[in-house]
PDB file of N, CA and C in Angstrom:
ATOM      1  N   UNK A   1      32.608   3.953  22.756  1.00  0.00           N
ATOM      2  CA  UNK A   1      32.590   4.350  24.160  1.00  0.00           C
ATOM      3  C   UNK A   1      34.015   4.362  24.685  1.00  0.00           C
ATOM      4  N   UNK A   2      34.220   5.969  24.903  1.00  0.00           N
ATOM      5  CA  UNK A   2      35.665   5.906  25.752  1.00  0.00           C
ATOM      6  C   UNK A   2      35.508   5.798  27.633  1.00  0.00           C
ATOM      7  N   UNK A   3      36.732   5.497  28.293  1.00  0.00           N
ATOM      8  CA  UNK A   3      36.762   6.002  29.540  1.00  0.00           C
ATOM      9  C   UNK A   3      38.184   7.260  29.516  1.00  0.00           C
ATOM     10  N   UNK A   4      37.212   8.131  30.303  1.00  0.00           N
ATOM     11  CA  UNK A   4      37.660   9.433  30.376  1.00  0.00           C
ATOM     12  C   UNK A   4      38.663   9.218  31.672  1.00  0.00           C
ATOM     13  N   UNK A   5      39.574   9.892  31.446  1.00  0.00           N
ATOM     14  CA  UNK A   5      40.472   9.939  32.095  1.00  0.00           C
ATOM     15  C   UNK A   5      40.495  10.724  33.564  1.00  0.00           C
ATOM     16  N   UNK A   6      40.976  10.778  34.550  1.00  0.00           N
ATOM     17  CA  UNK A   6      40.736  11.382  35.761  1.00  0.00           C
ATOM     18  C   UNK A   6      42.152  12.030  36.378  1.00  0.00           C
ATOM     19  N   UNK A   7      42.114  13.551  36.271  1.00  0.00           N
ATOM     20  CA  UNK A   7      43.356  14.120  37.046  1.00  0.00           C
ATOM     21  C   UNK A   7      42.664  14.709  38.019  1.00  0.00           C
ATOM     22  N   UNK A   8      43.443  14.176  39.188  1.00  0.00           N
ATOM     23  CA  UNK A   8      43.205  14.572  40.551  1.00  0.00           C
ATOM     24  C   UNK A   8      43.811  15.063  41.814  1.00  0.00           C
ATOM     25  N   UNK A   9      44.005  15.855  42.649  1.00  0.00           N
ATOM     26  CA  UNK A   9      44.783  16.515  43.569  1.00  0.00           C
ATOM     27  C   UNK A   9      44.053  16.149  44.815  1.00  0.00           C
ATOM     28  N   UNK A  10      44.646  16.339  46.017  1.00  0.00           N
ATOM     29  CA  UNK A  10      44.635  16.933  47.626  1.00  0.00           C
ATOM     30  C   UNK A  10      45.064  17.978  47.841  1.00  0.00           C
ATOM     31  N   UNK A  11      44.057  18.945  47.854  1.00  0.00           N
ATOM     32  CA  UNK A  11      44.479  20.062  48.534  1.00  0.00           C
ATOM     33  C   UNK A  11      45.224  20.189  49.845  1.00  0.00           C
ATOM     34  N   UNK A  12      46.289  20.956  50.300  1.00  0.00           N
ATOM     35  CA  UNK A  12      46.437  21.072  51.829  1.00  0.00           C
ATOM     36  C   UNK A  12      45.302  21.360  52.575  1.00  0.00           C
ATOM     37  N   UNK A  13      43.616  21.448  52.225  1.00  0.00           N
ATOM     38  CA  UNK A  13      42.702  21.169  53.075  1.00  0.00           C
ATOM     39  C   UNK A  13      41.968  20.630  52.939  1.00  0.00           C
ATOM     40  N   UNK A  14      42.799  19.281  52.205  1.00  0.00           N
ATOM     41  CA  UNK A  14      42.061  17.765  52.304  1.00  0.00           C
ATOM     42  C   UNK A  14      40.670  17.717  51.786  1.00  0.00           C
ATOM     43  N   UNK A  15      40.807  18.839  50.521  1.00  0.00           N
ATOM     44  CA  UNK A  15      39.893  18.634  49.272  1.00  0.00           C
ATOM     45  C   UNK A  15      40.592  18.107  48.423  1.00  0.00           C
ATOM     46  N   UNK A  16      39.661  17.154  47.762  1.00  0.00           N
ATOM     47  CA  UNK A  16      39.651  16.683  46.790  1.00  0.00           C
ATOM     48  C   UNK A  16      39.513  16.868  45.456  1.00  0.00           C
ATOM     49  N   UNK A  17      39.923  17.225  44.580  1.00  0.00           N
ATOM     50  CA  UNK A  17      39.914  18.199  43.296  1.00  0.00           C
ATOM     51  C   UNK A  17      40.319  17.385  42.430  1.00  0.00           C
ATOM     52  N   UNK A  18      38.810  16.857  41.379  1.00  0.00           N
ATOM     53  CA  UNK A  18      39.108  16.064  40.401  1.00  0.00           C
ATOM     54  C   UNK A  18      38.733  17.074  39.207  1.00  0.00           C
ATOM     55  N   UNK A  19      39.157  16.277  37.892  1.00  0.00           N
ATOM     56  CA  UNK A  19      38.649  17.053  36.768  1.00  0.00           C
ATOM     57  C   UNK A  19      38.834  15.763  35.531  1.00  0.00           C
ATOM     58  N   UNK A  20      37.430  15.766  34.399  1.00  0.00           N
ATOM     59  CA  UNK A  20      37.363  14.564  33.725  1.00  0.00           C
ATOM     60  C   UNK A  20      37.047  15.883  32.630  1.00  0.00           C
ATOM     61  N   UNK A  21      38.195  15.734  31.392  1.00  0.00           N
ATOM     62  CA  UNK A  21      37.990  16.436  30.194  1.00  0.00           C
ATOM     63  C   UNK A  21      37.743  15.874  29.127  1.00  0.00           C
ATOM     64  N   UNK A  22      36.900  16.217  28.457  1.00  0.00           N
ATOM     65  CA  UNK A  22      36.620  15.750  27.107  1.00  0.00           C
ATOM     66  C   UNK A  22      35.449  14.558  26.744  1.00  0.00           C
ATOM     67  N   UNK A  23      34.809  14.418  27.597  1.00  0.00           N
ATOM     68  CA  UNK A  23      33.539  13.297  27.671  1.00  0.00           C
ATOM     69  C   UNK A  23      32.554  13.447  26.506  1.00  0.00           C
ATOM     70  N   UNK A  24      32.827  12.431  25.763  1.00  0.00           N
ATOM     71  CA  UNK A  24      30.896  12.730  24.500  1.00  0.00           C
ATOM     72  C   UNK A  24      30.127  11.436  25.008  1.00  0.00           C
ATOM     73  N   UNK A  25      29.182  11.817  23.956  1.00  0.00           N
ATOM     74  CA  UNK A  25      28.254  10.400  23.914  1.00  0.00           C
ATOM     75  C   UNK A  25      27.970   9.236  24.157  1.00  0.00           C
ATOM     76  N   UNK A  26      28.030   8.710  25.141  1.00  0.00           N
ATOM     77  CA  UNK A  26      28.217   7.178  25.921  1.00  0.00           C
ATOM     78  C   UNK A  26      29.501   6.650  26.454  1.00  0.00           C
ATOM     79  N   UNK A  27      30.533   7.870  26.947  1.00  0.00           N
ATOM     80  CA  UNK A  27      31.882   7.771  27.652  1.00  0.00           C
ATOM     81  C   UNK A  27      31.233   7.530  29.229  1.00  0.00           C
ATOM     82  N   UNK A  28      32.414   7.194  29.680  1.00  0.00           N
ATOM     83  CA  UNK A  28      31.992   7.066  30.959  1.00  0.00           C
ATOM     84  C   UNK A  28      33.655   7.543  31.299  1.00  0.00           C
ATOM     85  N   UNK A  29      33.163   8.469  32.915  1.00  0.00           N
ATOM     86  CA  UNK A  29      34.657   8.971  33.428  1.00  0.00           C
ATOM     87  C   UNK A  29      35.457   7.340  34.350  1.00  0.00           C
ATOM     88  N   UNK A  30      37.166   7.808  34.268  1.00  0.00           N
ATOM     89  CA  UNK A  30      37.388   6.926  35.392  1.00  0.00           C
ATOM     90  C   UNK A  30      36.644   7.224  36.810  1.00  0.00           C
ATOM     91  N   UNK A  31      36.545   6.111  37.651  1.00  0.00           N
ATOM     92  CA  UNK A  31      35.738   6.691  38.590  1.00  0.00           C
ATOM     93  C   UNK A  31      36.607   7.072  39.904  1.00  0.00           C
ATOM     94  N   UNK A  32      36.167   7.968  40.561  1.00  0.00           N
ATOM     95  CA  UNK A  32      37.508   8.173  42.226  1.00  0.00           C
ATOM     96  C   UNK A  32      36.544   8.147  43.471  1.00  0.00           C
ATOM     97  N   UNK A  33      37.161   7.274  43.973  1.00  0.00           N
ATOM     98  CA  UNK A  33      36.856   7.243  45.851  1.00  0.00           C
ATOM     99  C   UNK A  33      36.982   8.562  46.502  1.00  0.00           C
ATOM    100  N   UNK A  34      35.427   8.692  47.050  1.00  0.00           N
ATOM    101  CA  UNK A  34      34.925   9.097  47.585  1.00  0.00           C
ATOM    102  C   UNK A  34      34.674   9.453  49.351  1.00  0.00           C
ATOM    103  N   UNK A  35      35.245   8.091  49.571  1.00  0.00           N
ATOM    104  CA  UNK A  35      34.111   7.681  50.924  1.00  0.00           C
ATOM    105  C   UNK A  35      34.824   7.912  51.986  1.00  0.00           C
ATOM    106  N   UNK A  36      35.978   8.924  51.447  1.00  0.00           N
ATOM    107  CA  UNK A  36      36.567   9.445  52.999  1.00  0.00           C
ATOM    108  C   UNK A  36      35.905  11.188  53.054  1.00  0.00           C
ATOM    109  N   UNK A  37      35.335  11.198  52.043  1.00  0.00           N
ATOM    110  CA  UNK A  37      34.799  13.028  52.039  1.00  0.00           C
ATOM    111  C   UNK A  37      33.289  12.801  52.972  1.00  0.00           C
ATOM    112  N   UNK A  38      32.702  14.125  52.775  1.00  0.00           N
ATOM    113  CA  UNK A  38      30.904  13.872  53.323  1.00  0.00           C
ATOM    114  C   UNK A  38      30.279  14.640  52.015  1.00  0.00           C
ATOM    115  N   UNK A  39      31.183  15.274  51.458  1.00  0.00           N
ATOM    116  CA  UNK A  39      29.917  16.021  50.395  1.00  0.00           C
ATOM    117  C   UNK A  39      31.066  16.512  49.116  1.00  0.00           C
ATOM    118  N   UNK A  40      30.255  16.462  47.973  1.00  0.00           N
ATOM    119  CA  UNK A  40      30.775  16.338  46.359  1.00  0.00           C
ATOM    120  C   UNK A  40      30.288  17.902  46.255  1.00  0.00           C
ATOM    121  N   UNK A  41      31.065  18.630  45.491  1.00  0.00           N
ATOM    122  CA  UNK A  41      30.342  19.572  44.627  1.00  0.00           C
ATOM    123  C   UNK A  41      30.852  19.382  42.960  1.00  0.00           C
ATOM    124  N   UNK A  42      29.701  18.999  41.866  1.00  0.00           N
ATOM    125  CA  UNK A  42      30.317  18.795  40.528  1.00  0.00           C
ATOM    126  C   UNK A  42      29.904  20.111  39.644  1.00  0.00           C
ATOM    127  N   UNK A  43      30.614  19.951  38.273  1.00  0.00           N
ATOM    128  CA  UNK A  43      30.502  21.706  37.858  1.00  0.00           C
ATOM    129  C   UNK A  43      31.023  21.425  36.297  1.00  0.00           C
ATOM    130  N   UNK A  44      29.921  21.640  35.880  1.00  0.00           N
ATOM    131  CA  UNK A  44      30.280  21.351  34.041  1.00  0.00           C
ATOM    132  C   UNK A  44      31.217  22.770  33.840  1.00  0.00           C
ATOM    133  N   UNK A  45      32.659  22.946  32.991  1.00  0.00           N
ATOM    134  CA  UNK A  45      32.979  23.620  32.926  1.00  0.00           C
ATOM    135  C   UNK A  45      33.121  23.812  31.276  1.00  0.00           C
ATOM    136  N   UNK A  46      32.911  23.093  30.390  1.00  0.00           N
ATOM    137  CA  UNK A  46      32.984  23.470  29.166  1.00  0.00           C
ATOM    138  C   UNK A  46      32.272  22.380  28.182  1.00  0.00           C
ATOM    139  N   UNK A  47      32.479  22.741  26.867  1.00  0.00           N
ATOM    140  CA  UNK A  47      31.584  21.354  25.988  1.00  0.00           C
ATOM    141  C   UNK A  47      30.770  21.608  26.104  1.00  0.00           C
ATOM    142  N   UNK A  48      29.864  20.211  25.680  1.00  0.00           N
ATOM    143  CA  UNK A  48      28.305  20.321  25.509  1.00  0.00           C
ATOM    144  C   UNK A  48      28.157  18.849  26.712  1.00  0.00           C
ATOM    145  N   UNK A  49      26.972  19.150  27.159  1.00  0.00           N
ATOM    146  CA  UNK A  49      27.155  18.073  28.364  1.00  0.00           C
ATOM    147  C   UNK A  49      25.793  17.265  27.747  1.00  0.00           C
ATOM    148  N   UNK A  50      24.679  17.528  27.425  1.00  0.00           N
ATOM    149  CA  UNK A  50      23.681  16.794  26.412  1.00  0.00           C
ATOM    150  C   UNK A  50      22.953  16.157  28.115  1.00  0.00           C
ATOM    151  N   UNK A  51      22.432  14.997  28.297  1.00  0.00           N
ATOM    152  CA  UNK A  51      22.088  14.183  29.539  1.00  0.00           C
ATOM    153  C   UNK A  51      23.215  13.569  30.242  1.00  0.00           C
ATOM    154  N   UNK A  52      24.147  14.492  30.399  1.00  0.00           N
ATOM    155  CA  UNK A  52      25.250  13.957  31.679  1.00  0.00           C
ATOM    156  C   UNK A  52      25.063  13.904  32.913  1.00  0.00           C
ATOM    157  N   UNK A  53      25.147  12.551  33.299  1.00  0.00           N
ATOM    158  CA  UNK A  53      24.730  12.460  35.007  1.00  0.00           C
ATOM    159  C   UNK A  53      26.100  11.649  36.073  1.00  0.00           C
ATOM    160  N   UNK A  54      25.956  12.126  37.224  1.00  0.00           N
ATOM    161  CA  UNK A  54      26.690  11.647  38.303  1.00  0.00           C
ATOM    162  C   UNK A  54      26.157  10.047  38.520  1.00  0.00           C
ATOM    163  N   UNK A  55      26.945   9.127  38.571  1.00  0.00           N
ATOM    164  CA  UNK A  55      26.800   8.040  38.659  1.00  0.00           C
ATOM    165  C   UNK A  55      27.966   7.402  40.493  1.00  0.00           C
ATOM    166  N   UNK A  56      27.256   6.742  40.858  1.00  0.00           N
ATOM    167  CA  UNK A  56      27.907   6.349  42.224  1.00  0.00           C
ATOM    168  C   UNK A  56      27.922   4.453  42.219  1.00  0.00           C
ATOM    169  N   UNK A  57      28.857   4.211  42.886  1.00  0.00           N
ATOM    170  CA  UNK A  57      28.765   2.558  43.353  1.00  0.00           C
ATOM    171  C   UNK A  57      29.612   2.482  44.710  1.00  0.00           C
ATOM    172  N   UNK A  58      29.129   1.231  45.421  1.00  0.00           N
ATOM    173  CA  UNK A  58      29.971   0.906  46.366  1.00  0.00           C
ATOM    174  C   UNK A  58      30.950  -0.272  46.168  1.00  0.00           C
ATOM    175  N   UNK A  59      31.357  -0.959  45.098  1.00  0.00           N
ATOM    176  CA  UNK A  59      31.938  -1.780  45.154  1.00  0.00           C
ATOM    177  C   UNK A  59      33.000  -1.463  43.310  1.00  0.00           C
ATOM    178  N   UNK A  60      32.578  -0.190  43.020  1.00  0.00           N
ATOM    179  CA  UNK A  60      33.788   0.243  41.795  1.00  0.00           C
ATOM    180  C   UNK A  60      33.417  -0.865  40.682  1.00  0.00           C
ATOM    181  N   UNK A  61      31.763  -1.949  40.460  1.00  0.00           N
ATOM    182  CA  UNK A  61      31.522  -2.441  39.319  1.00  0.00           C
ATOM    183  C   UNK A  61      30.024  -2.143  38.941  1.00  0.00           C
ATOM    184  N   UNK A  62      29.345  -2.414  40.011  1.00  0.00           N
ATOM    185  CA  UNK A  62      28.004  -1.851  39.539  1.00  0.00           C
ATOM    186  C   UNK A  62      27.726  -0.249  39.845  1.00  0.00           C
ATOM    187  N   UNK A  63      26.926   0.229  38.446  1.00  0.00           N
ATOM    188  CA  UNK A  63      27.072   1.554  38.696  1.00  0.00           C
ATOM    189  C   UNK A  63      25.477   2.196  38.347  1.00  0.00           C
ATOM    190  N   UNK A  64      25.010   2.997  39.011  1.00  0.00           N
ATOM    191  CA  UNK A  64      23.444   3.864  39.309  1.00  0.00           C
ATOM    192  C   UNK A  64      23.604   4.991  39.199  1.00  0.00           C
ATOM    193  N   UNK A  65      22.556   5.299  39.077  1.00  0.00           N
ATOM    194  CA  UNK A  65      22.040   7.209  39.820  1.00  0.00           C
ATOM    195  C   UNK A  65      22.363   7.363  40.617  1.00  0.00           C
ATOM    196  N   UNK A  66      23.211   8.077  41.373  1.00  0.00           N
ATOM    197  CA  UNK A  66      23.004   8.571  42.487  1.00  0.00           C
ATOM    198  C   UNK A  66      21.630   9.106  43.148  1.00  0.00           C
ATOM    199  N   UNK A  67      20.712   8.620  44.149  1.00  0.00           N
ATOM    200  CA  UNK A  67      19.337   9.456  44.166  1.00  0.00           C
ATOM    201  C   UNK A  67      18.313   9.329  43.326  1.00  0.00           C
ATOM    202  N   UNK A  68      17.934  10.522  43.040  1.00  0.00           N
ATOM    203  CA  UNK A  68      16.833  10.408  42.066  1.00  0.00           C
ATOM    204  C   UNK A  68      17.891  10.688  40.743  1.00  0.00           C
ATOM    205  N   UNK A  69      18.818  10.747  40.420  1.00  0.00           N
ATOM    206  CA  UNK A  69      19.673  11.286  39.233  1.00  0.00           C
ATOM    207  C   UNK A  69      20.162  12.702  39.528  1.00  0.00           C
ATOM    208  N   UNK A  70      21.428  12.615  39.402  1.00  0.00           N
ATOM    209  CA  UNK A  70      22.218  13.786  39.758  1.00  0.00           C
ATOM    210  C   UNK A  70      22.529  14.092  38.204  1.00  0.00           C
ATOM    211  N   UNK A  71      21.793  14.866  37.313  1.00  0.00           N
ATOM    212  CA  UNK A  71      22.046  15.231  36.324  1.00  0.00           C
ATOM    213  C   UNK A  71      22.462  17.175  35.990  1.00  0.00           C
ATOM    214  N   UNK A  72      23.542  16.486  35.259  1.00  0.00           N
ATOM    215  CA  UNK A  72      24.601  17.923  34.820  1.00  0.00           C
ATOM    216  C   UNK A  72      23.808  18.653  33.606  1.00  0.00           C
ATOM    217  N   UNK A  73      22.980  19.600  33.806  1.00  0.00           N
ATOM    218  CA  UNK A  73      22.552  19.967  32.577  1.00  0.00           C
ATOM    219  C   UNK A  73      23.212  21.635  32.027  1.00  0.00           C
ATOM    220  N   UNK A  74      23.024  22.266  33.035  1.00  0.00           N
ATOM    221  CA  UNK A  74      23.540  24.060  32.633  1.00  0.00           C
ATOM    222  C   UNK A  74      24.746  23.898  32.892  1.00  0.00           C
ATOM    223  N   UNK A  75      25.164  24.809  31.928  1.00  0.00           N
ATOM    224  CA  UNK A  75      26.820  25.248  31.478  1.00  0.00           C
ATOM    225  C   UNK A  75      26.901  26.279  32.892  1.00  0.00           C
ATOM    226  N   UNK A  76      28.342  25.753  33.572  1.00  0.00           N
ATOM    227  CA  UNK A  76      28.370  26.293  35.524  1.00  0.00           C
ATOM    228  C   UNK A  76      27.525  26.032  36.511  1.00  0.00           C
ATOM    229  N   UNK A  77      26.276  25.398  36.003  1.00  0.00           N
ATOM    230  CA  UNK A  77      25.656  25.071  37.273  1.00  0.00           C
ATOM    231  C   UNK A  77      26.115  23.874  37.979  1.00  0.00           C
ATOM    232  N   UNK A  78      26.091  24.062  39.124  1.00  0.00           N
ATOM    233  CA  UNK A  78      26.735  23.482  40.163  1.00  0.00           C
ATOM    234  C   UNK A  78      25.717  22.232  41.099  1.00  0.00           C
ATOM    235  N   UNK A  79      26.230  21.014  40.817  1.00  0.00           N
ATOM    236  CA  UNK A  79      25.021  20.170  41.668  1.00  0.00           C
ATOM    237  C   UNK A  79      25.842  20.159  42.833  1.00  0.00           C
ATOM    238  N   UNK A  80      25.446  19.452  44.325  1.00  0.00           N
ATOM    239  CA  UNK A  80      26.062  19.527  45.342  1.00  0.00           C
ATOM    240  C   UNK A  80      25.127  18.096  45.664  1.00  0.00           C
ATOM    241  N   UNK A  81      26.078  17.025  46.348  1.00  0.00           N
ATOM    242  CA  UNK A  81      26.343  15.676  46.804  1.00  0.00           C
ATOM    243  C   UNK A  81      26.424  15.556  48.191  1.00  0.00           C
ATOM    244  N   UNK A  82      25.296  15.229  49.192  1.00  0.00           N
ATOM    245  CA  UNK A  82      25.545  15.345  50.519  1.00  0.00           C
ATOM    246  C   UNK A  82      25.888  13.884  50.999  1.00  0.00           C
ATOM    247  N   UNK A  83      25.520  12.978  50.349  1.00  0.00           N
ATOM    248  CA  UNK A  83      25.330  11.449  50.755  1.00  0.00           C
ATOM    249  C   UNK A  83      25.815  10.831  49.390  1.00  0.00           C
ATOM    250  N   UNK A  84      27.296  10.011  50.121  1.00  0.00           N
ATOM    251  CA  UNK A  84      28.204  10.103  49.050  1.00  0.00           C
ATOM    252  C   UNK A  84      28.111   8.178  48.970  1.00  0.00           C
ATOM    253  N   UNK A  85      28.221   7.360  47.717  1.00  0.00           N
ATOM    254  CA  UNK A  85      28.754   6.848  47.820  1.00  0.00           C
ATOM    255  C   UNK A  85      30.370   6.431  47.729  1.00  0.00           C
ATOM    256  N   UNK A  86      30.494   4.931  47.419  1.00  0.00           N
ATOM    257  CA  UNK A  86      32.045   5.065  47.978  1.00  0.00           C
ATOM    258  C   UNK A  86      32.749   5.921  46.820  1.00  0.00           C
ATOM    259  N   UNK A  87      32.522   5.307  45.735  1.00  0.00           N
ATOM    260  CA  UNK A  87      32.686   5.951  44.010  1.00  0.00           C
ATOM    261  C   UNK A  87      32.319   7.059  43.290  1.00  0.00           C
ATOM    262  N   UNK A  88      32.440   7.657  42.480  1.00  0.00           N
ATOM    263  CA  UNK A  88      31.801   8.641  41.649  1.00  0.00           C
ATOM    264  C   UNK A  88      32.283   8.213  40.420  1.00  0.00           C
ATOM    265  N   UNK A  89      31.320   8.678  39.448  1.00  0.00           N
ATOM    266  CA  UNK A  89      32.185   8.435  37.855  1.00  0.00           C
ATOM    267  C   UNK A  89      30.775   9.707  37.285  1.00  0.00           C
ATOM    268  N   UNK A  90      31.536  10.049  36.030  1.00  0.00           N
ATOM    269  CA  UNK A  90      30.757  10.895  35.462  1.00  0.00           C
ATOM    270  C   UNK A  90      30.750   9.611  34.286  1.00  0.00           C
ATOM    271  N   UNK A  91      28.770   9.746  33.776  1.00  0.00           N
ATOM    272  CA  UNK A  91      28.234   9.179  32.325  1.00  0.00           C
ATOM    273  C   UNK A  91      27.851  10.344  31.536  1.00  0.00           C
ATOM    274  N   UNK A  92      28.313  10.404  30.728  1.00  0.00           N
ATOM    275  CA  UNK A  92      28.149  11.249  29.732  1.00  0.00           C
ATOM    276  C   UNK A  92      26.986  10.574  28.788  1.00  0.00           C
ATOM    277  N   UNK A  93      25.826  11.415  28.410  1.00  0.00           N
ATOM    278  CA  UNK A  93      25.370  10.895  27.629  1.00  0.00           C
ATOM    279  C   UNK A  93      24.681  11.673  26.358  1.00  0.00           C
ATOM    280  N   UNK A  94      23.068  11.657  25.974  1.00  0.00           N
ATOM    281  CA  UNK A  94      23.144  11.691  24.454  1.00  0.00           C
ATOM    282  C   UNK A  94      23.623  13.433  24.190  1.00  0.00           C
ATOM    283  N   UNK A  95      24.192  13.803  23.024  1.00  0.00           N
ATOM    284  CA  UNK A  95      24.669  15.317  22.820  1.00  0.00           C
ATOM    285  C   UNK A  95      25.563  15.783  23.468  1.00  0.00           C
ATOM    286  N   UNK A  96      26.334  14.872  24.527  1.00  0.00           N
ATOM    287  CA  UNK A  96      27.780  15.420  25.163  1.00  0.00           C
ATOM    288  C   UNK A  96      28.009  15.747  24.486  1.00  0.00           C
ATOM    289  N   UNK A  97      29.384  16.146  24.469  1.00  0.00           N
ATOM    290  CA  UNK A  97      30.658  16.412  23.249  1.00  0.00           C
ATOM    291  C   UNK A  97      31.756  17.205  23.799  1.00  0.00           C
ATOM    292  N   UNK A  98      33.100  17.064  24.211  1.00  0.00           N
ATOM    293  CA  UNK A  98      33.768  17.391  24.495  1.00  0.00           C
ATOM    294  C   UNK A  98      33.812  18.561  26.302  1.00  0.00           C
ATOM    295  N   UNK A  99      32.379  17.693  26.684  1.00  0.00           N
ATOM    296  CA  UNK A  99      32.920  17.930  28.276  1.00  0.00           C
ATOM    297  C   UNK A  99      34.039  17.810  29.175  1.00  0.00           C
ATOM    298  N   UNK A 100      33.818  18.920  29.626  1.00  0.00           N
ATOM    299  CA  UNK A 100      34.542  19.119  31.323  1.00  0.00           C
ATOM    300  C   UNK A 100      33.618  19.294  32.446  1.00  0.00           C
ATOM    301  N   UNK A 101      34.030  18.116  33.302  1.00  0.00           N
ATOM    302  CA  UNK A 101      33.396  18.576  34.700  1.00  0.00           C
ATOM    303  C   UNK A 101      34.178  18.314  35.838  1.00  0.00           C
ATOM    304  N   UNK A 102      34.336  18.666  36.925  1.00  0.00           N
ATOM    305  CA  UNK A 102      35.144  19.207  37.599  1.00  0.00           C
ATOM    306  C   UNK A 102      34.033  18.732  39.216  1.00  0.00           C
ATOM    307  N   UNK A 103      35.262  18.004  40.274  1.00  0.00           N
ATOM    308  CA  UNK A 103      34.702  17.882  41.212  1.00  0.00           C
ATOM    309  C   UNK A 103      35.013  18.400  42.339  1.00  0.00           C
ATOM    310  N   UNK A 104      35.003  18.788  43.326  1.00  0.00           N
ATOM    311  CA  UNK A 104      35.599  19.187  44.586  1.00  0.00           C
ATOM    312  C   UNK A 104      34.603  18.524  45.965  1.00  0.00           C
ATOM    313  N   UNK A 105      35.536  17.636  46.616  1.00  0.00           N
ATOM    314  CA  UNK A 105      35.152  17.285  47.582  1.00  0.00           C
ATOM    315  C   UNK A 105      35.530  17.711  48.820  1.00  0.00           C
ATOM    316  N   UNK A 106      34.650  17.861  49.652  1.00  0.00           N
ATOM    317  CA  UNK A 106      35.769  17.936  51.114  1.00  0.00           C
ATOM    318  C   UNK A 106      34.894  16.963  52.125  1.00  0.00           C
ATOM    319  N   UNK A 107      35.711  17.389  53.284  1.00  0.00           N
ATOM    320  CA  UNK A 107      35.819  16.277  54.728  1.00  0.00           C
ATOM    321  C   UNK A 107      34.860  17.057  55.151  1.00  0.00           C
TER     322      UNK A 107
END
């Protein structure tokens, strides 16, 4: 089990633009604060994503579903996050393999 690494920007309109490359089989992403945005949009952009899901916490140790499970399954499909916690982390799980997913938040 790796942790995936997290490159991240501020847009000049105070989006948030993360991206976690290369995720397989029981990785987990670094995770990024959230809790100044109102809504996530996440977006598998390459790899195999297998049962990859959005994972949230408020305190950056215990970590859940977001919801009922915010799971990444189609290659570009796009989930959207209205009720954010403070955290996000992407879990990669069984049949990942060399995912990308990609977040954009805004205010």
């Amino acid at each position: 089990m790796a942790t995936i690494a997290l490159t991240s920007n501020v847009q000049e309109d105070n989006t948030l633009q993360a991206v976690w490359a290369g995720g397989t089989n029981a990785d987990n992403s670094v995770p990024v604060e959230v809790s100044r945005y109102r809504s996530a949009a996440f977006q598998h952009l390459s790899g195999t994503l297998g049962t990859t899901t959005v994972q949230g916490s408020n305190d950056g140790v215990a970590w859940g579903a977001i919801g009922a499970g915010v799971t990444l399954a189609a290659a570009n499909a796009v989930s959207i996050i209205t009720s954010l916690p403070r955290f996000v982390r992407i879990a990669y799980g069984a049949a990942a393999a060399g995912a990308v997913v990609t977040m954009s938040a805004t205010r």
